[in-house]
PDB file of N, CA and C in Angstrom:
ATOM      1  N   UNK A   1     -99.590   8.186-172.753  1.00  0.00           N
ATOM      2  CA  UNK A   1     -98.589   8.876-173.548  1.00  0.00           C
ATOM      3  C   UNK A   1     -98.804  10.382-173.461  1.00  0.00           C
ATOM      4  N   UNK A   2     -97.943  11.345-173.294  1.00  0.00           N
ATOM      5  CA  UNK A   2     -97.928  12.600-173.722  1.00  0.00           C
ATOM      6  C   UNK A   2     -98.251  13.581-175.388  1.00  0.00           C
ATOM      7  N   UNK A   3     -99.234  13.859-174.564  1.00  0.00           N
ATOM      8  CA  UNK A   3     -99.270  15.030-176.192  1.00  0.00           C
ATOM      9  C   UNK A   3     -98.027  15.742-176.476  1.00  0.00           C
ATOM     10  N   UNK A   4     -98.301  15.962-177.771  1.00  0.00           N
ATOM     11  CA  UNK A   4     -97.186  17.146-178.299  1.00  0.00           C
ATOM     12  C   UNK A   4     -97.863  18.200-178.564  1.00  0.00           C
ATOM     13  N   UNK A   5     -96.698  19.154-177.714  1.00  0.00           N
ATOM     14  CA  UNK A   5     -97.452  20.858-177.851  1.00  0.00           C
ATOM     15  C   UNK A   5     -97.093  21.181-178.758  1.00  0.00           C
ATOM     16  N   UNK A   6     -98.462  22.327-179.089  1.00  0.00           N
ATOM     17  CA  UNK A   6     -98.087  22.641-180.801  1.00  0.00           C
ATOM     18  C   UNK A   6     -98.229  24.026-180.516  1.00  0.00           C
ATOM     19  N   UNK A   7     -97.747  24.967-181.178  1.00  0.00           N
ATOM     20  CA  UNK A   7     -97.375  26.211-180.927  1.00  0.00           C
ATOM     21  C   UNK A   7     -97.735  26.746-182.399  1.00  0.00           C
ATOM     22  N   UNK A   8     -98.006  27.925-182.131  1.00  0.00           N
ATOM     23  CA  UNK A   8     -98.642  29.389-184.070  1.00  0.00           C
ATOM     24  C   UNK A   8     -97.672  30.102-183.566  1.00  0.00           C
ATOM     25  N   UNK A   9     -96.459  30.391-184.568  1.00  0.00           N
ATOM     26  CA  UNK A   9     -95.590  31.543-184.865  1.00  0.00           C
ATOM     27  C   UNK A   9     -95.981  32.392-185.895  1.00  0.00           C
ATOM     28  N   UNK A  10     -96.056  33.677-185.665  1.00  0.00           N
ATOM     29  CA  UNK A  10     -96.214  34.097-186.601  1.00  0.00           C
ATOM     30  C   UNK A  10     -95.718  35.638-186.483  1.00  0.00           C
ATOM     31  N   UNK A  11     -95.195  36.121-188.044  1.00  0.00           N
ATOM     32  CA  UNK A  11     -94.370  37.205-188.004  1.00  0.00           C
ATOM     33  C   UNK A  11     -94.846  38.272-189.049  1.00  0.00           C
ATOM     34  N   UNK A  12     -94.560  39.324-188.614  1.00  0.00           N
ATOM     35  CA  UNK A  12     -95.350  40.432-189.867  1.00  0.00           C
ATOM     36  C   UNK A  12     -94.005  41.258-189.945  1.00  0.00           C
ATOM     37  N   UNK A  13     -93.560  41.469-191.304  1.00  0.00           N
ATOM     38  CA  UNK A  13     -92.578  42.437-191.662  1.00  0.00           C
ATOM     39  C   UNK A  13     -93.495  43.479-192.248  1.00  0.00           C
ATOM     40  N   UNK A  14     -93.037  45.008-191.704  1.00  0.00           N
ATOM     41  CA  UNK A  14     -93.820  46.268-192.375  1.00  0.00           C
ATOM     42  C   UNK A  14     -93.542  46.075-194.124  1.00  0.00           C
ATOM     43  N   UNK A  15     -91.961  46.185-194.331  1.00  0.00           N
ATOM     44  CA  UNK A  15     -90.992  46.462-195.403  1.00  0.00           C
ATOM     45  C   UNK A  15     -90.049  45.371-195.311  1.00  0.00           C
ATOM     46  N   UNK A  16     -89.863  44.240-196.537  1.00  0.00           N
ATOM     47  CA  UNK A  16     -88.839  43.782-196.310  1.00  0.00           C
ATOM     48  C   UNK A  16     -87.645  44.490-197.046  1.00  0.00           C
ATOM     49  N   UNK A  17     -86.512  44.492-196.547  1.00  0.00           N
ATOM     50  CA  UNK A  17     -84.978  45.350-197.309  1.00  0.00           C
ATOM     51  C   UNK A  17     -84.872  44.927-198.291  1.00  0.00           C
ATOM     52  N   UNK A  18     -85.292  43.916-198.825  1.00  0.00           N
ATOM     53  CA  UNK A  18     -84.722  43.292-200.401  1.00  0.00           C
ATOM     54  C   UNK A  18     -85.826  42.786-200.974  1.00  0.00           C
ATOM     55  N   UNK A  19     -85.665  42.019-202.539  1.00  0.00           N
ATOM     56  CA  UNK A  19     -86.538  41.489-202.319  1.00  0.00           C
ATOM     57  C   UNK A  19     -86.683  40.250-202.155  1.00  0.00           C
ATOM     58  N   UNK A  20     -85.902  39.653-201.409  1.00  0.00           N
ATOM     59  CA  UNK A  20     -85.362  38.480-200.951  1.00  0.00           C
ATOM     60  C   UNK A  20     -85.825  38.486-199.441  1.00  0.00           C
ATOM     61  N   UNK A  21     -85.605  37.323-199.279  1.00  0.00           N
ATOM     62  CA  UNK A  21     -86.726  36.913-198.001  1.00  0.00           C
ATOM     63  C   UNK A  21     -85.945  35.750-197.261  1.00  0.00           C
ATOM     64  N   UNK A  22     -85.325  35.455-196.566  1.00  0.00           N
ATOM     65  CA  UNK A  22     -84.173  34.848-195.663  1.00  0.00           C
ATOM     66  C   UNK A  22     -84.816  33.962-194.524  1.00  0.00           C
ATOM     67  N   UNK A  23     -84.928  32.522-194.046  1.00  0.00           N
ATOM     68  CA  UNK A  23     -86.018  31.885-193.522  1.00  0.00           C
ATOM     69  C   UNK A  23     -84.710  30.777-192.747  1.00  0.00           C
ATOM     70  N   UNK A  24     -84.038  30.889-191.425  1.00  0.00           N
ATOM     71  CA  UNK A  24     -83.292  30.675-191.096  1.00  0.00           C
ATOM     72  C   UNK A  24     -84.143  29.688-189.917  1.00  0.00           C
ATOM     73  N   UNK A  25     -83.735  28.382-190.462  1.00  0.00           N
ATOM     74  CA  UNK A  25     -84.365  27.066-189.361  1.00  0.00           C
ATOM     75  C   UNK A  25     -83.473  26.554-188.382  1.00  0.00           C
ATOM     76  N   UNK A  26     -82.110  27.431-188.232  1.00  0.00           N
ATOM     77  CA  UNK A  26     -81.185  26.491-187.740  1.00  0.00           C
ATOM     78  C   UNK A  26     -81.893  26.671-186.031  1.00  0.00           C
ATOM     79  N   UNK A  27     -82.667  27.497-185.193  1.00  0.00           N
ATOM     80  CA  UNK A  27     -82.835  27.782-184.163  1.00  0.00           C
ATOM     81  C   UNK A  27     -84.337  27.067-183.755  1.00  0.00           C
ATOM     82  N   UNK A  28     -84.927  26.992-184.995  1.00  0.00           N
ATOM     83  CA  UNK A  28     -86.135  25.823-184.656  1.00  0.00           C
ATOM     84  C   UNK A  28     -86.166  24.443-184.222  1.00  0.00           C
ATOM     85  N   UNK A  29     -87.150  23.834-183.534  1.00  0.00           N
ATOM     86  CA  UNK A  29     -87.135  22.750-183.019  1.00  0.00           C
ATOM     87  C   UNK A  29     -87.321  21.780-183.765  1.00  0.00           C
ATOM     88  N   UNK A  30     -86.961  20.699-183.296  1.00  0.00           N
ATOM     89  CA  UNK A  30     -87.315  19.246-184.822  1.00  0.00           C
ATOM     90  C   UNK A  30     -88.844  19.269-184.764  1.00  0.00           C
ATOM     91  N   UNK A  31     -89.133  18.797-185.980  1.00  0.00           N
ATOM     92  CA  UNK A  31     -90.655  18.983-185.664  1.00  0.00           C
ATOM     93  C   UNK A  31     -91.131  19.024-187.536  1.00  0.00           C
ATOM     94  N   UNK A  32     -92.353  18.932-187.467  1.00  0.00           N
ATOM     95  CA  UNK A  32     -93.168  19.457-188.516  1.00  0.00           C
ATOM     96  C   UNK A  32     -93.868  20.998-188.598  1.00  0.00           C
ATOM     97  N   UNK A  33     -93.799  21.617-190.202  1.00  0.00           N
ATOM     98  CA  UNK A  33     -93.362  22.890-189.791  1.00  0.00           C
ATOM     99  C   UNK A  33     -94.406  23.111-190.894  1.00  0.00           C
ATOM    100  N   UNK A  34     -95.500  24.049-190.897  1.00  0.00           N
ATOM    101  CA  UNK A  34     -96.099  24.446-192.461  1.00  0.00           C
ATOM    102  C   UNK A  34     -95.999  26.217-192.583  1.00  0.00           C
ATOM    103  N   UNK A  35     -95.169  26.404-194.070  1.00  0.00           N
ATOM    104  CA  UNK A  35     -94.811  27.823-194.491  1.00  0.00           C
ATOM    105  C   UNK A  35     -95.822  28.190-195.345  1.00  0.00           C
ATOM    106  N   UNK A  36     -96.671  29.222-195.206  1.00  0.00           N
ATOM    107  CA  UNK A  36     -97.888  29.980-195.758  1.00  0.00           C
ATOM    108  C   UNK A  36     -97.166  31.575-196.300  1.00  0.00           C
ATOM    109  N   UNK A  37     -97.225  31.699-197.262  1.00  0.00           N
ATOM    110  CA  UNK A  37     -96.842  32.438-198.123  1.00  0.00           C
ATOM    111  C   UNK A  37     -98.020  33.622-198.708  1.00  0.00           C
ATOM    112  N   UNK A  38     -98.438  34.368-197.699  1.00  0.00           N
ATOM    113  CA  UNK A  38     -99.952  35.365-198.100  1.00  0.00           C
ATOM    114  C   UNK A  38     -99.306  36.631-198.800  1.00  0.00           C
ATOM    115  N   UNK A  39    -100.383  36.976-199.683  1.00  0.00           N
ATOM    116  CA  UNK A  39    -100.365  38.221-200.657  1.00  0.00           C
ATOM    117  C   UNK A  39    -102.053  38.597-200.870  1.00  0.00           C
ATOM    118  N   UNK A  40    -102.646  39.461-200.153  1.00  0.00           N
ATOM    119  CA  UNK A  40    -103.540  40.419-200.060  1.00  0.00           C
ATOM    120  C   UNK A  40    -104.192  39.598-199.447  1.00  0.00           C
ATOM    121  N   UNK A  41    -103.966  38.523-198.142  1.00  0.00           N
ATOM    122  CA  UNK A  41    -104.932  38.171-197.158  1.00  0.00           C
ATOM    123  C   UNK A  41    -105.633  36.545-198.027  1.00  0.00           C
ATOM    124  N   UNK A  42    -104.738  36.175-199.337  1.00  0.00           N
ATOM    125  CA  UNK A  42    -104.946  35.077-200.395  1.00  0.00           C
ATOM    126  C   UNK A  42    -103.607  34.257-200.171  1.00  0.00           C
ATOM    127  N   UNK A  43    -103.639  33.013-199.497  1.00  0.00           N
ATOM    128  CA  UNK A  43    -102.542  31.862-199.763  1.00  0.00           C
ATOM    129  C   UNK A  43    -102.198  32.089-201.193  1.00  0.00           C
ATOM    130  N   UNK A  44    -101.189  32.327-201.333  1.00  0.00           N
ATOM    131  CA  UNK A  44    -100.470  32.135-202.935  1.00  0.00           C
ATOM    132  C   UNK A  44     -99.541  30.758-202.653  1.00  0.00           C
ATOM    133  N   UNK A  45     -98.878  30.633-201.826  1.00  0.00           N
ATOM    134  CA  UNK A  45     -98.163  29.527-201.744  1.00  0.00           C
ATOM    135  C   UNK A  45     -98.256  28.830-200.123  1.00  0.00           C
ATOM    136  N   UNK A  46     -98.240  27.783-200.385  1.00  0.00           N
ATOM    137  CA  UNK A  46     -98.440  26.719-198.925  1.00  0.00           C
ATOM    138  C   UNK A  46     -97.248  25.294-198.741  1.00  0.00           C
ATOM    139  N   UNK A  47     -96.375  25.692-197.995  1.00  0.00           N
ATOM    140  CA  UNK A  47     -95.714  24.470-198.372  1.00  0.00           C
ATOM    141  C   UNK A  47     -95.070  24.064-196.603  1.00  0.00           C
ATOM    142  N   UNK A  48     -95.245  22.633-196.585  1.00  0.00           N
ATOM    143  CA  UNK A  48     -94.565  21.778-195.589  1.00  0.00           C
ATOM    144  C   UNK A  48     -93.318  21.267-195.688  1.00  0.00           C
ATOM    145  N   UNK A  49     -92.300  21.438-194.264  1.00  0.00           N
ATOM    146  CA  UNK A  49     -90.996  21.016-194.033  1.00  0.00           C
ATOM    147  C   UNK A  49     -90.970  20.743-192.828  1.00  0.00           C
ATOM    148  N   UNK A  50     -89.814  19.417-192.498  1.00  0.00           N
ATOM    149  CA  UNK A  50     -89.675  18.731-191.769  1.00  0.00           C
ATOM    150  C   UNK A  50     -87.794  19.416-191.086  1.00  0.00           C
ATOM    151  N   UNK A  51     -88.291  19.888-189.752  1.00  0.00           N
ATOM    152  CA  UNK A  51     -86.334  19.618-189.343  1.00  0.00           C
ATOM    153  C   UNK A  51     -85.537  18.695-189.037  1.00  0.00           C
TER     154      UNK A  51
END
């Protein structure tokens, strides 16, 4: 059987424009996905989604 490749995205905004935060999955692949939510280098929030 074939493995599944697993891939680390990861994105750094300097400034976000609002204070709203916009997380657009329509261009991601099906898959299992985990969103890490850091504030001073400390997980504040950790959460898993499925496409």
């Amino acid at each position: 059987m074939p493995t599944k490749k697993k891939f680390n995205y990861k994105a750094y905004l300097e400034k976000p424009p609002s204070q709203k935060i916009l997380l657009n999955i329509s261009h991601l692949e099906k898959g299992d996905y985990e969103l890490n939510i850091i504030h001073k280098n400390k997980i504040i929030k950790k959460t898993k989604f499925k496409k």
